[in-house]
Protein backbone atom coordinates (compact mmCIF):
# COMPACT_ATOMS: atom_id res chain seq x y z
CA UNK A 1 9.66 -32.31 8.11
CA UNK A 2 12.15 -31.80 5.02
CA UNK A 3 14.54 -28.74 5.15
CA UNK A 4 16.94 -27.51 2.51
CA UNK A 5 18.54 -24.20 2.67
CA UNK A 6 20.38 -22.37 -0.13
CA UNK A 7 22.14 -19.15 -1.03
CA UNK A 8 20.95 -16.96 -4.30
CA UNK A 9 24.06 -15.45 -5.88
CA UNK A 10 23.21 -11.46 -7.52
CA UNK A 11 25.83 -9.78 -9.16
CA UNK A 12 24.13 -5.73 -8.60
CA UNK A 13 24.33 -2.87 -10.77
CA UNK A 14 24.67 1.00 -9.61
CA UNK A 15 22.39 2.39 -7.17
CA UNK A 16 18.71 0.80 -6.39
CA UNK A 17 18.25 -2.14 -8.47
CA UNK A 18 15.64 -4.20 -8.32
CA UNK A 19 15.70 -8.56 -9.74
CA UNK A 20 12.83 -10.70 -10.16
CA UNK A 21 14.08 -14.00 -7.93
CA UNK A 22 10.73 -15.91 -8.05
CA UNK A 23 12.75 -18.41 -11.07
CA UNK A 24 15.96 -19.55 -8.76
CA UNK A 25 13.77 -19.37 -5.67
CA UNK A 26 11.35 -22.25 -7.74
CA UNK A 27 14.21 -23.92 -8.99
CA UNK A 28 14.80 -24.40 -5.40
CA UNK A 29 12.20 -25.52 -4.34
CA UNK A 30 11.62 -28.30 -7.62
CA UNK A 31 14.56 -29.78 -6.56
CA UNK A 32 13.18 -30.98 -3.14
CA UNK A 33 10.06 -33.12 -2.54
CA UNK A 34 8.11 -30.85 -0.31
CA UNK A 35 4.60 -30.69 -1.52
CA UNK A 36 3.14 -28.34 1.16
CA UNK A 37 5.08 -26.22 3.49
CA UNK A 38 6.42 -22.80 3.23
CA UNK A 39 9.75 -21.10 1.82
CA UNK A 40 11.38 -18.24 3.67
CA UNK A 41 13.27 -15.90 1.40
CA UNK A 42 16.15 -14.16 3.86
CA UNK A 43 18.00 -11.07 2.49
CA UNK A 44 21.80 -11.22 4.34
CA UNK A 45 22.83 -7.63 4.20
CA UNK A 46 21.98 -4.37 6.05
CA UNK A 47 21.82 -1.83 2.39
CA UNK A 48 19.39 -5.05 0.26
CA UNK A 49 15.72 -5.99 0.79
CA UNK A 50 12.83 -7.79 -0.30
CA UNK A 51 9.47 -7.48 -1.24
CA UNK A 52 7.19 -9.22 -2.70
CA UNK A 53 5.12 -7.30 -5.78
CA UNK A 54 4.87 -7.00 -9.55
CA UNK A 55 7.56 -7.24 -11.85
CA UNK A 56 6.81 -4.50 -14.13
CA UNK A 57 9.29 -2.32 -15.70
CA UNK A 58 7.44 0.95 -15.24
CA UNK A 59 5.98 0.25 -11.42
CA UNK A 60 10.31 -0.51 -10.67
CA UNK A 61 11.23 2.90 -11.95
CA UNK A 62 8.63 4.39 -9.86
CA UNK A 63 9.75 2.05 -6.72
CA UNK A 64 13.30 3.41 -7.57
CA UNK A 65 11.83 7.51 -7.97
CA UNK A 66 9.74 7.19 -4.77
CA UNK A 67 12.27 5.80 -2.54
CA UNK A 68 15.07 8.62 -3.51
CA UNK A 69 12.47 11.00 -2.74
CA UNK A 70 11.86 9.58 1.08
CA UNK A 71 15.32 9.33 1.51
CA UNK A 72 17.61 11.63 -1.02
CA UNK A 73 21.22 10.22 -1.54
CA UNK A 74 22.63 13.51 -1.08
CA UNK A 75 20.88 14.09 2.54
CA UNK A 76 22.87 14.87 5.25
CA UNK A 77 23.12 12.09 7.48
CA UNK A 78 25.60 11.36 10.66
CA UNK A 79 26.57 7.62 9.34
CA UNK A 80 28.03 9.50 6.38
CA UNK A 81 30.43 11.29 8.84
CA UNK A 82 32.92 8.48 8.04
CA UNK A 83 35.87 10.75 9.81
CA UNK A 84 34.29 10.27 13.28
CA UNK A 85 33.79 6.41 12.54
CA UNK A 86 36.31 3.57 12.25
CA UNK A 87 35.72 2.50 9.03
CA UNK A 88 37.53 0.78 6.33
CA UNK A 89 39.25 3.28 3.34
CA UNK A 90 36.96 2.09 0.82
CA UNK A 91 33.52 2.70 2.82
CA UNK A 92 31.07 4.25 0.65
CA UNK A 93 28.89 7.07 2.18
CA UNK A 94 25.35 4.65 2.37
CA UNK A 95 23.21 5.84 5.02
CA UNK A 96 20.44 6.50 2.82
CA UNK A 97 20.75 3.03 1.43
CA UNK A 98 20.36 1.60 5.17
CA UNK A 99 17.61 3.92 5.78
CA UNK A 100 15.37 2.26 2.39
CA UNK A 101 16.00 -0.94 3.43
CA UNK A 102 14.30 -0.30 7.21
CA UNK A 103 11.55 1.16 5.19
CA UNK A 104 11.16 -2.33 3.28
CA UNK A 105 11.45 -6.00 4.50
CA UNK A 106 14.35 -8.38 5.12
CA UNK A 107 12.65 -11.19 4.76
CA UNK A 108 9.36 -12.56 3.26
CA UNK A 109 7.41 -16.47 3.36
CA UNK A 110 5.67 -17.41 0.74
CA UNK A 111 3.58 -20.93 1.24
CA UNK A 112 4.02 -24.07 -0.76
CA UNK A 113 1.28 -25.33 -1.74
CA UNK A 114 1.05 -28.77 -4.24
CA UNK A 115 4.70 -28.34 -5.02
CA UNK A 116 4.60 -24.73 -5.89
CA UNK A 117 4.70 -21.02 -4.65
CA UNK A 118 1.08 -19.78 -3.96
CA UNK A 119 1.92 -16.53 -5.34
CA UNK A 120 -0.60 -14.62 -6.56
CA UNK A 121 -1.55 -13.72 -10.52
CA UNK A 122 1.11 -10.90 -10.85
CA UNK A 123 3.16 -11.16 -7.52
CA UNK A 124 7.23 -11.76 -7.74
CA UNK A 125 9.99 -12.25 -4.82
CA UNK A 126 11.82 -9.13 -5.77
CA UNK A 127 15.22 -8.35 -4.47
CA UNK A 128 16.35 -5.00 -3.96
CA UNK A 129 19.55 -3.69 -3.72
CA UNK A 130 20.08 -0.29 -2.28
CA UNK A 131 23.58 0.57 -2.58
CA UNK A 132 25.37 -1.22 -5.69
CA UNK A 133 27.30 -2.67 -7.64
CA UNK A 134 27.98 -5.66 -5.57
CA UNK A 135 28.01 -9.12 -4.95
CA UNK A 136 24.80 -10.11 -2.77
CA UNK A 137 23.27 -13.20 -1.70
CA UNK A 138 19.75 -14.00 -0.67
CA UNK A 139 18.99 -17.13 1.95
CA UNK A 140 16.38 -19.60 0.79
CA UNK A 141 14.93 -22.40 3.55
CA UNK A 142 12.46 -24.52 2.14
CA UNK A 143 10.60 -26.53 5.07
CA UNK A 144 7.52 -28.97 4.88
CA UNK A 145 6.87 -31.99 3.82
C-alpha cells in the first residue's frame, strides 16, 4: 500500500469563510499512482472544519446565516472570560467559533476510485474557517494502491 501525506496552505478572510479544496486535494492525489484507495482530508485546528457539499455561492451564504444563528458571535460564553484564563494578549474572544466547528466535522474520506475522487455530481471538500483571517492548513493522506 502507497501513502503520501500533504499539507493544504489557506490564507482566510474575516469571520466564517468557506473554500472549495476538491482542486489541490486532486492535484494531490494525480501526483501519486494510487488507482483505488481512499483520501482522508484532516482539518488541524480547533475554530476550522470540513464538510463535504455543494459549492454554490448562495447555499454558502446560507451555511454562513444559519450557523450565526445556532451560535451568535455576540453570545455570552465562559471561554470568552479571557481574564479568568491564561491566555496570550492577542487571544481573540472565539468560543462561538469552537462551538460551529463541534457542530461540523474535522475530518472527511472520500474513496479513490480509477485514479479519481468518487465524489458525487455536485459534491466539493469544503473547508471552513470559523474564526478568521488566518493562516490554516488542511492534512491530506492519500493511501491505496
Amino acid at each position: 500500500m502507497l501513502i503520501k501525506n500533504e499539507l493544504i496552505e489557506v490564507e482566510t478572510s474575516e469571520g466564517i469563510s468557506i473554500y472549495n479544496i476538491t482542486p489541490q486535494i486532486e492535484k494531490i492525489l494525480a501526483a501519486t499512482a494510487i488507482e483505488n484507495g481512499q483520501v482522508l482530508v484532516f482539518s488541524r485546528h480547533t475554530t476550522t472544519a470540513l464538510a463535504i457539499n455543494e459549492n454554490e455561492e448562495r447555499l454558502l451564504h446560507d451555511v454562513k446565516v444559519h450557523l450565526e444563528k445556532l451560535v451568535p458571535p455576540s453570545g455570552k460564553y465562559l471561554h470568552n472570560d479571557l481574564h479568568l484564563r491564561v491566555v496570550p494578549p492577542d487571544e481573540p474572544m472565539n468560543a462561538h467559533s469552537h462551538l460551529m466547528a463541534m457542530m461540523l466535522s474535522s475530518s472527511e474520506v472520500i474513496p479513490v476510485v480509477d485514479g479519481k475522487l468518487a465524489l458525487g455530481t455536485w459534491q466539493s471538500v469544503l473547508f471552513f474557517d470559523l474564526d478568521g483571517p488566518r493562516r490554516r492548513s488542511v492534512m491530506v493522506q492519500v493511501s491505496g494502491e
